[in-house]
N, C-alpha and C. Protein backbone atom coordinates (compact mmCIF):
# COMPACT_ATOMS: atom_id res chain seq x y z
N UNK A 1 -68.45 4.95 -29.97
CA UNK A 1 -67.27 4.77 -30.80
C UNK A 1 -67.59 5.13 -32.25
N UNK A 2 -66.75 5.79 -32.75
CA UNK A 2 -67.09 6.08 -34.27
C UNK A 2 -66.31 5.34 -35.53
N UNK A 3 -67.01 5.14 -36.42
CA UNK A 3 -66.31 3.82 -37.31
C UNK A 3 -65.82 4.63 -38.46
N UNK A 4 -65.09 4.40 -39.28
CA UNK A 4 -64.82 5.01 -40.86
C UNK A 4 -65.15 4.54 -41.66
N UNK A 5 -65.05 4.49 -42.51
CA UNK A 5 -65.31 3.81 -44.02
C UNK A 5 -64.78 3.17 -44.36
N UNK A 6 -63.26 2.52 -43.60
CA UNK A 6 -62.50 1.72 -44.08
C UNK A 6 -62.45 0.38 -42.63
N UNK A 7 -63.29 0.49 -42.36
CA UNK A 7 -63.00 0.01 -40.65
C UNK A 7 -64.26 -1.16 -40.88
N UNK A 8 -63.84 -2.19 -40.20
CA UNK A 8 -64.38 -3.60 -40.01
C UNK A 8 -65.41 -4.01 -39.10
N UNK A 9 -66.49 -4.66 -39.10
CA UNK A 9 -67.34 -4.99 -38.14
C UNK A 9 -66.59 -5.72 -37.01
N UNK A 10 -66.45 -5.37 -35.88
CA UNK A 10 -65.96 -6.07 -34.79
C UNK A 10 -66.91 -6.98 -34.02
N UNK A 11 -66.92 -8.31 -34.17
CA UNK A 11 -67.55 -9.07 -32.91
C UNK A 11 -67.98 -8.52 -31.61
N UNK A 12 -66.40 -8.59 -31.03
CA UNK A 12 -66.09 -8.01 -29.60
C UNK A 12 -66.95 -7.30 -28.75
N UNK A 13 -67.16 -5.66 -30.30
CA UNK A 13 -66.91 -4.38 -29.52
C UNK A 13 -68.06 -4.11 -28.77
N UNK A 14 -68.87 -3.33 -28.13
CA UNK A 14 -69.86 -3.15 -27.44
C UNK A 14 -70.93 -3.07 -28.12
N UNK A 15 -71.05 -2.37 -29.45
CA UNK A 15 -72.23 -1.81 -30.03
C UNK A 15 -72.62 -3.04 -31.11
N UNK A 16 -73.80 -3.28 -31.34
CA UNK A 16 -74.45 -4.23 -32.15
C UNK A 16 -73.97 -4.27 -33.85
N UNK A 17 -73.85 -5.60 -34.21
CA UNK A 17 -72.97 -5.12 -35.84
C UNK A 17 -73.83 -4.48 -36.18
N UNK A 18 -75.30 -4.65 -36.61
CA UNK A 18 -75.79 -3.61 -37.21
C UNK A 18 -75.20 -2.28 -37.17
N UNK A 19 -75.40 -2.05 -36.02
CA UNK A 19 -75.01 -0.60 -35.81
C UNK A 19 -73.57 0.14 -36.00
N UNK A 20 -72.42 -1.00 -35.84
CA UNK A 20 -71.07 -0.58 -36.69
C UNK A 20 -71.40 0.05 -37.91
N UNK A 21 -72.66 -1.31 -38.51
CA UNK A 21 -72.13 -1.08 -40.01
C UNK A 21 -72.99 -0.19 -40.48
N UNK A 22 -74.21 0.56 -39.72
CA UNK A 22 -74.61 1.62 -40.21
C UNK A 22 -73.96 2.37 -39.92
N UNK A 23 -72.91 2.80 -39.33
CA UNK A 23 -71.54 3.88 -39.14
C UNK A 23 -71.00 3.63 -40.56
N UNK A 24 -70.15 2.39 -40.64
CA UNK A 24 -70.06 2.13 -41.57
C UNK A 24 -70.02 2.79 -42.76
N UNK A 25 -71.02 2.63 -43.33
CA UNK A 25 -71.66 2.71 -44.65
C UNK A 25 -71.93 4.63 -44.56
N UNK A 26 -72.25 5.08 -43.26
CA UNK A 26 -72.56 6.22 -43.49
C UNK A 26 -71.28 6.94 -43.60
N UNK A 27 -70.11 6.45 -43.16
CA UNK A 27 -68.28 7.35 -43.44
C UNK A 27 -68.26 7.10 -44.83
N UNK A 28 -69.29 5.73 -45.60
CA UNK A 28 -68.97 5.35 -47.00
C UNK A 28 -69.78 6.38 -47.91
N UNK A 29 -70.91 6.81 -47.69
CA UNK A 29 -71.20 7.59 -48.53
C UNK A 29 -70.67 9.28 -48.18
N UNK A 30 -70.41 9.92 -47.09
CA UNK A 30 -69.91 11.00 -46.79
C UNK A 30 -68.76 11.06 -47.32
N UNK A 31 -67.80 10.08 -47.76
CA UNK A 31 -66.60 10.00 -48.23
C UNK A 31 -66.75 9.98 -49.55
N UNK A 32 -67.57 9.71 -50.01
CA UNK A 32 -68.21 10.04 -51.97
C UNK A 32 -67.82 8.60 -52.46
N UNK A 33 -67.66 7.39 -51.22
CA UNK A 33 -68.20 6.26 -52.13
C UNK A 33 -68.96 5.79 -53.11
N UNK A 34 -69.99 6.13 -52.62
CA UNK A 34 -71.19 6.01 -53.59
C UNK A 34 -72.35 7.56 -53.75
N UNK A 35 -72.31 7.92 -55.17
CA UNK A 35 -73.29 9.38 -55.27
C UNK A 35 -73.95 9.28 -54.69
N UNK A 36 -74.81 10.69 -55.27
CA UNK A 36 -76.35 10.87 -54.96
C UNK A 36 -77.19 9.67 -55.45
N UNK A 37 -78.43 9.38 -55.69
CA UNK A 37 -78.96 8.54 -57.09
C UNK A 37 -78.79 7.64 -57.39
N UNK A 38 -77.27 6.77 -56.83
CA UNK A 38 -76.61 5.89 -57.28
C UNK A 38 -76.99 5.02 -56.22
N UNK A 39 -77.29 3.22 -56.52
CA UNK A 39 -77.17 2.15 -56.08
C UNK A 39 -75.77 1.99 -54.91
N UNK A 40 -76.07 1.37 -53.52
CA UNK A 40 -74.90 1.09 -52.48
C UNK A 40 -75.33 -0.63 -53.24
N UNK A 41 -73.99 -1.05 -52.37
CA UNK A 41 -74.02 -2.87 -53.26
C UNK A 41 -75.25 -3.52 -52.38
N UNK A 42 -75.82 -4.59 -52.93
CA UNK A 42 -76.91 -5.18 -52.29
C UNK A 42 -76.50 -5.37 -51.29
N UNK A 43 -77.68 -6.30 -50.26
CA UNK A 43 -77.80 -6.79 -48.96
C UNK A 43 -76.84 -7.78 -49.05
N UNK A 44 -76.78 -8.73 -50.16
CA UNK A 44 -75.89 -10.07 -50.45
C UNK A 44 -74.76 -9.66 -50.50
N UNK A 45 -74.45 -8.55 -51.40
CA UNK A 45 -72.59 -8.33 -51.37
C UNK A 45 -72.07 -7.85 -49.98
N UNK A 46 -73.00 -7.10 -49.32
CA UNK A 46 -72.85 -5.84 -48.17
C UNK A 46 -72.35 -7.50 -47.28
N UNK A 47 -73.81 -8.07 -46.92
CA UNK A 47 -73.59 -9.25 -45.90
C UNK A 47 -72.25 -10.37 -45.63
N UNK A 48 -71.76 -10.55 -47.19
CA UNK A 48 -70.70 -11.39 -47.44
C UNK A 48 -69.30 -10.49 -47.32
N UNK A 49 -69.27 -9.52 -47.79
CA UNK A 49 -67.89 -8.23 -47.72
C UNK A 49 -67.85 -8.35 -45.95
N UNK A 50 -68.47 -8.06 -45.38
CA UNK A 50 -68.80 -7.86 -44.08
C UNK A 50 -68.60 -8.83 -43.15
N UNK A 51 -69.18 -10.26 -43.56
CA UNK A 51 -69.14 -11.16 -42.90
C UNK A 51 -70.76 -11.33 -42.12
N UNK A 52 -71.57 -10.61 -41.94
CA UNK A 52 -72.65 -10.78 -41.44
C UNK A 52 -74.06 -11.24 -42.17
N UNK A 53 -75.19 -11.35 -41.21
CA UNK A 53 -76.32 -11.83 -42.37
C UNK A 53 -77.27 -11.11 -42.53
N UNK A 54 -78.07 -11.38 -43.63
CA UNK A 54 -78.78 -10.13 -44.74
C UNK A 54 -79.30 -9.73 -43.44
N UNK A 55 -80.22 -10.08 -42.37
CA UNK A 55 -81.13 -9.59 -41.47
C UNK A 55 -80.94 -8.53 -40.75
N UNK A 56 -78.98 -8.50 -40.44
CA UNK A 56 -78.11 -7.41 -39.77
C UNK A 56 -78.29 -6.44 -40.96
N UNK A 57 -77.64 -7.02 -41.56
CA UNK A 57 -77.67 -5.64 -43.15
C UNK A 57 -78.65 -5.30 -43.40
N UNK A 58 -79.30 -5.73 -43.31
CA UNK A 58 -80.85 -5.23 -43.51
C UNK A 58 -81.57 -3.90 -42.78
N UNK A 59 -80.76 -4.31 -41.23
CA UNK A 59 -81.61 -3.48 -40.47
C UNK A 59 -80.50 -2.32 -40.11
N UNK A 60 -79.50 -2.50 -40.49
CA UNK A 60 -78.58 -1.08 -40.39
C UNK A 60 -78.49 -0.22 -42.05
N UNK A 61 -79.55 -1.02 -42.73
CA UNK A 61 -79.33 0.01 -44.25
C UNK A 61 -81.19 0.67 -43.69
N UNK A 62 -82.05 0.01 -43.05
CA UNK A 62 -83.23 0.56 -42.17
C UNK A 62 -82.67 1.93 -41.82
N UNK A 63 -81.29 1.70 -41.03
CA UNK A 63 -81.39 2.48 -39.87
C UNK A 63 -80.89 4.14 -40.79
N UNK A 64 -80.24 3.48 -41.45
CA UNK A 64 -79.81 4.91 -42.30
C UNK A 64 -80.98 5.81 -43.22
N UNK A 65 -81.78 4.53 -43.68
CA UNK A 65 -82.71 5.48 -44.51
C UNK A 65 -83.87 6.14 -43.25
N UNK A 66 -84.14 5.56 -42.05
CA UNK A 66 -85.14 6.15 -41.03
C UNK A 66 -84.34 8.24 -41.13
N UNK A 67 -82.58 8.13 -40.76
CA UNK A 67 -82.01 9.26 -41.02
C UNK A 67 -82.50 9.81 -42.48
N UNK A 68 -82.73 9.18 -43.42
CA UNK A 68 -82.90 10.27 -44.43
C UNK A 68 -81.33 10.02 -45.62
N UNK A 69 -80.56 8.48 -44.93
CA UNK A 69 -79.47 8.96 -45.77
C UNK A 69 -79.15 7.64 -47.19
N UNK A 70 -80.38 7.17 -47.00
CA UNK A 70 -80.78 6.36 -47.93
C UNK A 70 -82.15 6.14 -48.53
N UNK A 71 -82.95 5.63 -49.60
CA UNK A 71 -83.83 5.14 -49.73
C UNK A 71 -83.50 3.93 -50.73
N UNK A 72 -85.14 3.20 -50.64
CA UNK A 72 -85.25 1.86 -51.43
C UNK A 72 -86.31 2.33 -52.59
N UNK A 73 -85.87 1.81 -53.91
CA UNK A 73 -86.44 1.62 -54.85
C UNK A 73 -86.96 0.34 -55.22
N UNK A 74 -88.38 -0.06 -54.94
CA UNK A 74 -88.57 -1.42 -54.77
C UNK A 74 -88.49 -2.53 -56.33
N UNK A 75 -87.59 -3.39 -56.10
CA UNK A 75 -87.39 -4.29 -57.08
C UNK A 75 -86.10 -3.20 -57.76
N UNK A 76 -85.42 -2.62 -57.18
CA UNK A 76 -84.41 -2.15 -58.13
C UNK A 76 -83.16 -2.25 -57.24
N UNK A 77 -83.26 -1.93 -55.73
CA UNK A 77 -81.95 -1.79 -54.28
C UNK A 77 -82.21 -0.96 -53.77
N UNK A 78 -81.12 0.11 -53.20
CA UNK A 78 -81.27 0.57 -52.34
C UNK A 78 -80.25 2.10 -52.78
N UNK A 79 -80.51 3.91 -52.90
CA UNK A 79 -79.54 4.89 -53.45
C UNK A 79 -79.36 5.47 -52.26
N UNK A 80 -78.40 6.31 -52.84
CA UNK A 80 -77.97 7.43 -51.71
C UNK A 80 -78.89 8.52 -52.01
N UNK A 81 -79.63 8.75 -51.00
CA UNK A 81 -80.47 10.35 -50.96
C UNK A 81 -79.55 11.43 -51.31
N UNK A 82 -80.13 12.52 -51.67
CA UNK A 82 -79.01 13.84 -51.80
C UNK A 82 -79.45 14.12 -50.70
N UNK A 83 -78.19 14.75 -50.48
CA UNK A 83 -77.82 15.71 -49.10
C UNK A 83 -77.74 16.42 -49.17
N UNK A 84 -78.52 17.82 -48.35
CA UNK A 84 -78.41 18.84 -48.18
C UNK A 84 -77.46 19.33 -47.49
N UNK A 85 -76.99 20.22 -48.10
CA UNK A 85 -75.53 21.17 -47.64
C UNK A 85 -76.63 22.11 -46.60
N UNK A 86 -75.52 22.76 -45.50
CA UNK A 86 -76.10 23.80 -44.90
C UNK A 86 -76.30 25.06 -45.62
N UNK A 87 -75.94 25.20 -46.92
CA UNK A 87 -75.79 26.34 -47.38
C UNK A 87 -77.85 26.32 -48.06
N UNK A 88 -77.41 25.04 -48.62
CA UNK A 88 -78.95 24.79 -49.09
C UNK A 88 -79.83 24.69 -48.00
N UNK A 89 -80.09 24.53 -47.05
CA UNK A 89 -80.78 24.09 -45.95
C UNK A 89 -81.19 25.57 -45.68
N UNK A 90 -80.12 26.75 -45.41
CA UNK A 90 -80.37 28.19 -45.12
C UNK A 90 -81.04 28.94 -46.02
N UNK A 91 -81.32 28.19 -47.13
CA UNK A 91 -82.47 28.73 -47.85
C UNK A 91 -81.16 29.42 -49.20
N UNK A 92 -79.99 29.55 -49.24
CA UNK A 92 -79.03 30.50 -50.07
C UNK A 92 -78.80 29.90 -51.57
């Protein structure tokens, strides 16, 4: 199932919240929520907006940077990596 950027962690649904909310977050930065460079909201705001706990948030903001579509700056949070366009990727 694929989530958007505007779409809610479901209890219910089959797939683990983590894993909603690394959908989540990833429709949030593809959608130009948050830049390149730029800080996503902490584990605390993410967990409480959400409804879930830091440990979930934790391990679905993991799961995005293992992709490459985040990193951590330690003692500062957590940015959005730049993304390579295919145009850049083809070397052009």
């Amino acid at each position: 199932m694929e989530y958007g950027p505007d779409d809610q962690v479901e209890r219910d649904a089959p797939e683990p919240p983590f894993q909603q909310l690394a959908e989540i977050l990833r429709a949030r930065v593809t959608r130009g929520d948050w830049k390149p460079n730029r800080a996503i909201p902490s584990e605390n705001a993410l967990a409480e907006h959400y409804g879930l706990s830091r440990p979930t948030v934790r391990r679905a903001i993991a799961a995005l940077a293992d992709n490459g579509l985040v990193y951590a700056v330690s003692g500062r949070g957590t940015y959005v990596a730049e993304q390579k366009t295919d145009e850049s990727a083809a070397g052009e």
